[in-house]
Protein backbone atom coordinates (compact mmCIF):
# COMPACT_ATOMS: atom_id res chain seq x y z
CA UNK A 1 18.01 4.93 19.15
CA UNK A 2 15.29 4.12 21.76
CA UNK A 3 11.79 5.11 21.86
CA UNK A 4 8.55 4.89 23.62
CA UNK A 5 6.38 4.47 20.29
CA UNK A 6 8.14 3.73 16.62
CA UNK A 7 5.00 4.85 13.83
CA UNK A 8 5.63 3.30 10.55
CA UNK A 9 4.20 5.56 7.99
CA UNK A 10 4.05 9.39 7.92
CA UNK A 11 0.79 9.94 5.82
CA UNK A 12 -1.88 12.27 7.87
CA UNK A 13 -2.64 9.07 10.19
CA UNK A 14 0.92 8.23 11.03
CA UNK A 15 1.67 12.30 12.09
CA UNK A 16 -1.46 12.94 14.14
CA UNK A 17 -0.26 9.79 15.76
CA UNK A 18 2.70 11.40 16.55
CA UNK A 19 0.60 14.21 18.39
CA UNK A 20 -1.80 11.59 20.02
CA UNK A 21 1.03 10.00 21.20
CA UNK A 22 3.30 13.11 22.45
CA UNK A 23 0.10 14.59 24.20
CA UNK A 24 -0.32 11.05 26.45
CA UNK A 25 3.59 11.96 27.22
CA UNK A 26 5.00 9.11 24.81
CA UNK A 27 8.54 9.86 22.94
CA UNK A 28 7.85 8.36 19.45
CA UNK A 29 9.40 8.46 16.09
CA UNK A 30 8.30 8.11 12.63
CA UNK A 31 9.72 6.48 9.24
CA UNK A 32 8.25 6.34 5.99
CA UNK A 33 9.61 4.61 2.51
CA UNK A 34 9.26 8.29 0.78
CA UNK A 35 11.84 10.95 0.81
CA UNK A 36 8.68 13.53 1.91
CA UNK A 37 5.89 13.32 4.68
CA UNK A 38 2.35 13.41 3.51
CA UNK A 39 1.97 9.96 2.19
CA UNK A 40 -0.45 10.37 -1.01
CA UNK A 41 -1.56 13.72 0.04
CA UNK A 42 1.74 15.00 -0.72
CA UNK A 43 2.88 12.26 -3.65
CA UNK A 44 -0.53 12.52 -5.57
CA UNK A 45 -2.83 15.17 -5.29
CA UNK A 46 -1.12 17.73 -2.83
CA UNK A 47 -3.71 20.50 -4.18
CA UNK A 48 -6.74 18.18 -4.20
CA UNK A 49 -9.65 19.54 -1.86
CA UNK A 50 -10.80 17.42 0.90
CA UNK A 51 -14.22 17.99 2.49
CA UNK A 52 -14.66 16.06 5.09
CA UNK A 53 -11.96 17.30 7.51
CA UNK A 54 -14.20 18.57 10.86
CA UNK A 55 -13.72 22.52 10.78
CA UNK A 56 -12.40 22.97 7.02
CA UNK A 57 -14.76 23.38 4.71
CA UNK A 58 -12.50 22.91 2.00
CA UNK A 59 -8.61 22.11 2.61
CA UNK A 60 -5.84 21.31 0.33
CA UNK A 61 -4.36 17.70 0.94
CA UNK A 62 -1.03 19.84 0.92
CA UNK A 63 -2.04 22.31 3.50
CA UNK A 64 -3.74 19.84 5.81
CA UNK A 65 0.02 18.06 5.76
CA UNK A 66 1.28 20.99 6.44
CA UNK A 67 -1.11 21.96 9.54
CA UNK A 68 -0.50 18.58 10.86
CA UNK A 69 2.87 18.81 10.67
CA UNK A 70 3.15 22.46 12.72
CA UNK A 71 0.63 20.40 14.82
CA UNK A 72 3.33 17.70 15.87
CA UNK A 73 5.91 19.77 16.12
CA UNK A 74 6.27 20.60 19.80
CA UNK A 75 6.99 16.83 20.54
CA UNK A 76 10.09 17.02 18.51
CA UNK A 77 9.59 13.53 16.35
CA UNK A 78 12.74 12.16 14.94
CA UNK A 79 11.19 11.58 11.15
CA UNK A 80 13.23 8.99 8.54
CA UNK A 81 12.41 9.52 5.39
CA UNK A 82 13.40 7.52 2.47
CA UNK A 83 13.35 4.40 5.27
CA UNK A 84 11.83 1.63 4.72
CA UNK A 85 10.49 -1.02 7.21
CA UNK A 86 13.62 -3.21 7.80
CA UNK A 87 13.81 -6.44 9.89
CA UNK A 88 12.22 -6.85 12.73
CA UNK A 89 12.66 -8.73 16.30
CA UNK A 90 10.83 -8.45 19.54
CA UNK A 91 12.62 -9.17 23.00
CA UNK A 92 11.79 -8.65 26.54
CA UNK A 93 12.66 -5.10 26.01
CA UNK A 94 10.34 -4.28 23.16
CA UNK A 95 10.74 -3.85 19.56
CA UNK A 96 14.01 -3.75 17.46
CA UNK A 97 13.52 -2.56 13.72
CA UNK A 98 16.60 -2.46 11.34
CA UNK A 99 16.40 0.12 8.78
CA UNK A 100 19.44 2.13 6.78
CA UNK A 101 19.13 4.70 9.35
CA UNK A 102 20.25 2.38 11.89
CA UNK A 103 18.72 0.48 14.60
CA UNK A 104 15.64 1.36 15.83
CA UNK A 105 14.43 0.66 19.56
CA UNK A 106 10.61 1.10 20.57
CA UNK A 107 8.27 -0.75 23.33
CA UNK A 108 5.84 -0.13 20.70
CA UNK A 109 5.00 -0.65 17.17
CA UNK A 110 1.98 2.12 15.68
CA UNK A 111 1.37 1.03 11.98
CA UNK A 112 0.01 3.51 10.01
CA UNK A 113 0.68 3.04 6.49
CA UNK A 114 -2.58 3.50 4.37
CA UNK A 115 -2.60 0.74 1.21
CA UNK A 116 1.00 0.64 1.46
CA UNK A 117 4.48 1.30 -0.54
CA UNK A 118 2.81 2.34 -4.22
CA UNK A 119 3.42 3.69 -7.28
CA UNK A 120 1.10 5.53 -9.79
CA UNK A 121 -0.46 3.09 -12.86
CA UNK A 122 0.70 3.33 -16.32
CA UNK A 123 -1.77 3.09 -18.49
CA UNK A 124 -0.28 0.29 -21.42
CA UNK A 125 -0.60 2.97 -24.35
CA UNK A 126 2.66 2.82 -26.78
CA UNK A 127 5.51 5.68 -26.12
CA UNK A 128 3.51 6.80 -23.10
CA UNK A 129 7.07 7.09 -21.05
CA UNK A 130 7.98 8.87 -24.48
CA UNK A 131 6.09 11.68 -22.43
CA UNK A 132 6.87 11.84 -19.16
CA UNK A 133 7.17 13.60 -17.13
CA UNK A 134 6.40 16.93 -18.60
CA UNK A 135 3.27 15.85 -20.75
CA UNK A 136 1.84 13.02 -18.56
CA UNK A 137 1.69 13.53 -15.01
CA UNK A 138 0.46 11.26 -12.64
CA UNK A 139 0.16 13.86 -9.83
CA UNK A 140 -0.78 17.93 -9.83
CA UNK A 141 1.16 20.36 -8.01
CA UNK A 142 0.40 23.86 -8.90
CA UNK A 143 -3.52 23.66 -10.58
CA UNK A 144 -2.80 27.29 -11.87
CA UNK A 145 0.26 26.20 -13.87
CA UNK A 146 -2.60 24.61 -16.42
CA UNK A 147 -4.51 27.68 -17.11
CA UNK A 148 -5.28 27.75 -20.96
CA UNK A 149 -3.42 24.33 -21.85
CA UNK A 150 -5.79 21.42 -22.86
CA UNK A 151 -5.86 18.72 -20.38
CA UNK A 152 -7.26 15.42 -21.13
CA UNK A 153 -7.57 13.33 -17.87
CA UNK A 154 -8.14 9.70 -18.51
CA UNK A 155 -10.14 7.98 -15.79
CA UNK A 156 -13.79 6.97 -14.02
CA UNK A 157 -12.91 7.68 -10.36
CA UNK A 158 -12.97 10.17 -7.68
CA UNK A 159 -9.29 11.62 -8.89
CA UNK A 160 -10.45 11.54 -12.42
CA UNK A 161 -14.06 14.01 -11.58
CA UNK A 162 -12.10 15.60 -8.66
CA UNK A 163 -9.04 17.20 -11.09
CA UNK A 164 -11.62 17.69 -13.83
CA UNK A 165 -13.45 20.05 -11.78
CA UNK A 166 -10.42 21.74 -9.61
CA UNK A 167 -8.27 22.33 -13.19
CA UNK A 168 -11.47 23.42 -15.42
CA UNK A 169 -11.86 26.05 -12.65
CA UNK A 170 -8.25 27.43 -12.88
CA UNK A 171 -8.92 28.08 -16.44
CA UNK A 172 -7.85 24.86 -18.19
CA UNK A 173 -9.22 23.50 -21.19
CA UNK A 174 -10.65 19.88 -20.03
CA UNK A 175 -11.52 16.87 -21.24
CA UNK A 176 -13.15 13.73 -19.43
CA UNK A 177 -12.39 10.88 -21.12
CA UNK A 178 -14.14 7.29 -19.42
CA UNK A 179 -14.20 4.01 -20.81
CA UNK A 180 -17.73 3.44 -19.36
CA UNK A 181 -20.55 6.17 -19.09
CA UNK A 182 -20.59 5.73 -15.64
CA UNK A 183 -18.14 7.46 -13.08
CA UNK A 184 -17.15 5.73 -9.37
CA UNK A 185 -17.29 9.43 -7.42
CA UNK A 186 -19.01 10.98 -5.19
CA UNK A 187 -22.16 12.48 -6.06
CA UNK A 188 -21.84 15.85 -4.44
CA UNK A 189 -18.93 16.11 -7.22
CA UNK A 190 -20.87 14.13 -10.01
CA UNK A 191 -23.52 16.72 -9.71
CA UNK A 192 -20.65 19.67 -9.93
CA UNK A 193 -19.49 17.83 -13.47
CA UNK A 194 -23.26 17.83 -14.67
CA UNK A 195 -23.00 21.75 -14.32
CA UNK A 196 -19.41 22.34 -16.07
CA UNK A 197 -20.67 19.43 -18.95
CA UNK A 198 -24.08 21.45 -19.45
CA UNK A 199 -21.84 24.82 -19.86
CA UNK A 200 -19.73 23.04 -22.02
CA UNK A 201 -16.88 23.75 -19.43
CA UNK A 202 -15.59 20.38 -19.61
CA UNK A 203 -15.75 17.86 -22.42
CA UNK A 204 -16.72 14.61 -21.85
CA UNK A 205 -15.57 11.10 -23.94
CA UNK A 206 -17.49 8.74 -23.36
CA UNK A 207 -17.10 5.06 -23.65
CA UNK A 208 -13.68 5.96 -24.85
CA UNK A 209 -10.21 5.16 -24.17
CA UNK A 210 -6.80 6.86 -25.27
CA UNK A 211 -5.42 4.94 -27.77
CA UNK A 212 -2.25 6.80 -29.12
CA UNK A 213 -0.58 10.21 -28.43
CA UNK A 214 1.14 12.06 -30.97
CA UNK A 215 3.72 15.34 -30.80
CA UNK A 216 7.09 16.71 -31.43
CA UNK A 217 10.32 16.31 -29.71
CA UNK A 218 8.53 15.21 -26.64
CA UNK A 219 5.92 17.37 -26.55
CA UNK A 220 2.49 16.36 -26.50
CA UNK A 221 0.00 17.81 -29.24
CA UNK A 222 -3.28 15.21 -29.23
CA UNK A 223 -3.97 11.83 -28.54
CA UNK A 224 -6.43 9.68 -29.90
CA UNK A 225 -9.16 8.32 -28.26
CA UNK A 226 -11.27 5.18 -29.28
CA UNK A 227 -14.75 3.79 -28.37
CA UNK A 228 -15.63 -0.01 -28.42
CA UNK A 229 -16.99 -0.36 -32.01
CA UNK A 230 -13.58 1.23 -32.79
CA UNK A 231 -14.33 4.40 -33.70
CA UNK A 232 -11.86 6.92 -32.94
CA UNK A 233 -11.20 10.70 -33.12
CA UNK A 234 -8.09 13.09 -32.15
CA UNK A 235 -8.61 15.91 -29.89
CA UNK A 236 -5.69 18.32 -28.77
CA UNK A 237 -3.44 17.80 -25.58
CA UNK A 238 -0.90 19.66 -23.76
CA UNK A 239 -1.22 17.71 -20.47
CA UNK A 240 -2.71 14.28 -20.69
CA UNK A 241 -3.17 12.80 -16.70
CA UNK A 242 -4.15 9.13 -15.88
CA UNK A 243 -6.14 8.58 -13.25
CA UNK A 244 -6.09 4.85 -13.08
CA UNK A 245 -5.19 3.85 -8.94
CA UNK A 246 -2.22 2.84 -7.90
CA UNK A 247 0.08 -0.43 -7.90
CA UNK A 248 0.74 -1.34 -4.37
CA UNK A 249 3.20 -3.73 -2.97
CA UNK A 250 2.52 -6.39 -0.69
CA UNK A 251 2.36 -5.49 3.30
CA UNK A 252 5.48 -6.89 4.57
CA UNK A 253 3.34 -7.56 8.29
CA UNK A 254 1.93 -11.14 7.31
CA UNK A 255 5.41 -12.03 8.06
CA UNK A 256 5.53 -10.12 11.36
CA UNK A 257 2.60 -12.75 12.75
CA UNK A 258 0.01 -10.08 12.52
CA UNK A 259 -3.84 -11.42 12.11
CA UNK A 260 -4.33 -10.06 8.72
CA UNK A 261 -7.53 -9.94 6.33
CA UNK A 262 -7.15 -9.44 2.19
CA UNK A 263 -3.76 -8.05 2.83
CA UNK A 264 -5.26 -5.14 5.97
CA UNK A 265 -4.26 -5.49 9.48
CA UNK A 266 -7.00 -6.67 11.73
CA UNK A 267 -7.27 -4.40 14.93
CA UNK A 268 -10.12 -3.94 17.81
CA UNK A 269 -11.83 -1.10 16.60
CA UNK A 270 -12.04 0.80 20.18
CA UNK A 271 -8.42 0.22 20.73
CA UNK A 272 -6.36 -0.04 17.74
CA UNK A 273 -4.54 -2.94 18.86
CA UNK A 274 -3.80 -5.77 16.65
CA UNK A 275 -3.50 -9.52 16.85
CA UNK A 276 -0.35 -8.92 18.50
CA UNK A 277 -1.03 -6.39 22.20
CA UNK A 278 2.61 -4.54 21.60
CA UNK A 279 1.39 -3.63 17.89
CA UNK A 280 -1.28 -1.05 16.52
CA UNK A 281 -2.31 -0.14 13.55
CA UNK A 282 -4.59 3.30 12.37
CA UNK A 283 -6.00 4.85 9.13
CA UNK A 284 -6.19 2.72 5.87
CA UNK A 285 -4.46 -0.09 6.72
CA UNK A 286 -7.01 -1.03 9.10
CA UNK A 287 -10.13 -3.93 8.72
CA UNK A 288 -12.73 -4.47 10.94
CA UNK A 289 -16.44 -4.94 10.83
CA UNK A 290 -17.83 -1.60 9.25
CA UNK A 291 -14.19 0.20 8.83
CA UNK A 292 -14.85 3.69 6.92
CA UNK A 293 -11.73 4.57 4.89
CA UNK A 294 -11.50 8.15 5.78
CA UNK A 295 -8.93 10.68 6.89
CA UNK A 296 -11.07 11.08 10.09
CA UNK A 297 -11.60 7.54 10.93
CA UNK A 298 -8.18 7.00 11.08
CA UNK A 299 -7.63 10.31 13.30
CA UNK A 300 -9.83 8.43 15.81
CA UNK A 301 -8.00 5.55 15.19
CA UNK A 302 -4.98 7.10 16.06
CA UNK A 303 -6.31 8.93 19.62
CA UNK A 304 -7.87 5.45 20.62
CA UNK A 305 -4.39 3.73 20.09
CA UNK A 306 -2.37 5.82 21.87
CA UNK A 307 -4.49 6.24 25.03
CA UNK A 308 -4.94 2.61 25.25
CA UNK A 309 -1.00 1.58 24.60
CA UNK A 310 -0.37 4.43 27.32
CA UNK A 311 -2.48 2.90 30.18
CA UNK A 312 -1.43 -0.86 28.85
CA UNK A 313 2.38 -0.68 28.29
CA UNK A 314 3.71 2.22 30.00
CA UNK A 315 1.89 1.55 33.45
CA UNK A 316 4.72 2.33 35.48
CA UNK A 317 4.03 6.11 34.48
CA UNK A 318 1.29 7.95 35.97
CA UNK A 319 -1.35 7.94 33.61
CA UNK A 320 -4.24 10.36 33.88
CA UNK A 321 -7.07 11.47 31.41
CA UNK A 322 -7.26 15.11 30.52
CA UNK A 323 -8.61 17.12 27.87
CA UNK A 324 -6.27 19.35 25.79
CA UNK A 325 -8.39 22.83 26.82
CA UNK A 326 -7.40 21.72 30.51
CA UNK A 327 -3.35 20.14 30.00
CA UNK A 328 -2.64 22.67 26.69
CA UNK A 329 -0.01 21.61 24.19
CA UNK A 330 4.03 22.11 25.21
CA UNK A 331 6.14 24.31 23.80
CA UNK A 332 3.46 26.26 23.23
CA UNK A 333 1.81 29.16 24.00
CA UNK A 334 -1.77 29.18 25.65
């Protein structure tokens, strides 16, 4: 199977790359390790608001998967799913990456894979598995299935004050529960919590830490939570969600003889390309001096990349700079 452009990843990054790239004329496809697109937005938190997407407002991470996936569309990507990165070798005709799906054949390599391959963490509390997954969830779907249950969501970061606030508001019964009194979020959402806390919408723990859980049959009643001088107290639980970060495997590119810094792939950050000119990289798997980790930044990323590996690697095509209000989008209508 040959291609212009192979993208390794299909979070938000790796599919607007697949637009950046179609719109510079550039057949590409895309393969992630997951059996769904979206990356965490879709694994994690797929009805998490984001608020820092230019023109929403507010979006779910689900929705803006969605949009970005009608968005792609009209280029007609062949997507893998459930493929990982296999082996890789580079000849005078490009790239050649061996994956279940068969070989895949691409001038280009566009890496886009945020942290990497992950999995939620487990907190280490006994019979925790006993549990899942109907009573401890590591990701939220529907936020409306929780109306009138009593969630306790363990945790001090963003995810932790970000579900707190989204599942208090469809009605659920939270509680906060930190082991320091301190929380790592943003403040805009810090000073939301102060308002639900003052109202005694949500219920905060803190320095505590869940300890035990206790209920029938599988079915979560309570847990108990302890402080550091050991005292503990039970409170009720239906739904009890960690929100301790994820484990994430080790990027397989060191061995592809990419320049690489604390495990992220060092690019130029005005091109995208990486210590090897016939591989990029975009989004969160990116380092360079002053490197934001945003949705956004790696949007740019992904424009940047694919007008430079157009001009650099496809010069025998005639290559010319125009806006999308003046070229449109194909396939569709103006």
């Amino acid at each position: 199977m040959n291609y212009d452009v192979i993208i390794v990843g299909a979070g938000p990054v790796g599919l607007f790359t697949v637009f950046a790239c179609g719109m510079v004329g550039l057949r590409v496809c895309v393969l992630d390790a997951l059996h769904h697109i979206g990356g965490q937005c879709s694994a994690l938190y797929p009805k998490k608001p984001i608020y820092d997407i230019p023109g929403y407002p507010s979006i779910l991470a689900g929705e803006l998967v969605e949009s970005l996936a009608r968005q792609m569309s009209p280029f007609k990507p062949d997507i893998f799913l459930n493929t990982p990165t296999g082996r890789l070798e580079q000849s005078v005709h490009g790239w050649h990456m061996y994956t279940p799906q068969g070989t895949l054949n691409g001038r280009v390599i566009f890496l886009c894979t945020g942290p990497g391959a992950f999995t939620p963490k487990r907190p280490s509390i006994p019979g925790i598995q006993e549990f899942e997954p109907e009573n401890v969830l590591y990701r939220i779907d529907d936020p409306s299935k929780f109306f009138g249950k009593h969630v306790v969501i363990a945790g001090g970061g963003d995810s932790a004050v970000d579900w707190s606030l989204l599942l208090c508001e469809q009605g659920a019964h939270v509680s906060l529960v930190h082991r320091r009194d301190t929380f790592r979020a943003q403040e805009s959402s810090l000073i939301r919590l102060q308002n639900y806390l003052t109202t005694g919408k949500i219920k905060l723990f803190t320095p505590y830490q869940v300890m035990e859980l206790k209920g029938m049959k599988g079915y979560l009643d309570k847990v108990r939570l302890q402080n550091d001088t050991r005292n503990s107290q039970w409170i009720p639980c239906d739904i009890l969600v960690p929100c301790f970060g994820l484990e994430v495997q080790k990027s397989p590119f060191e061995s592809w003889g990419i320049a690489m810094e604390a495990g992220m792939i060092i690019t130029q950050p005005t091109t995208s390309q990486t210590s090897n000119s016939s591989i990029y990289a975009a989004g969160d798997c990116v380092t360079y001096p002053e490197k934001l980790k945003l949705i956004m930044t790696g949007f740019t990323e992904a424009v940047q990349g694919a007008h430079h590996l157009r001009r650099t690697h496809f010069s025998e095509r005639t290559y010319r700079f125009e806006h999308s209000t003046s070229v449109g989008v194909p396939n569709m209508s103006q």
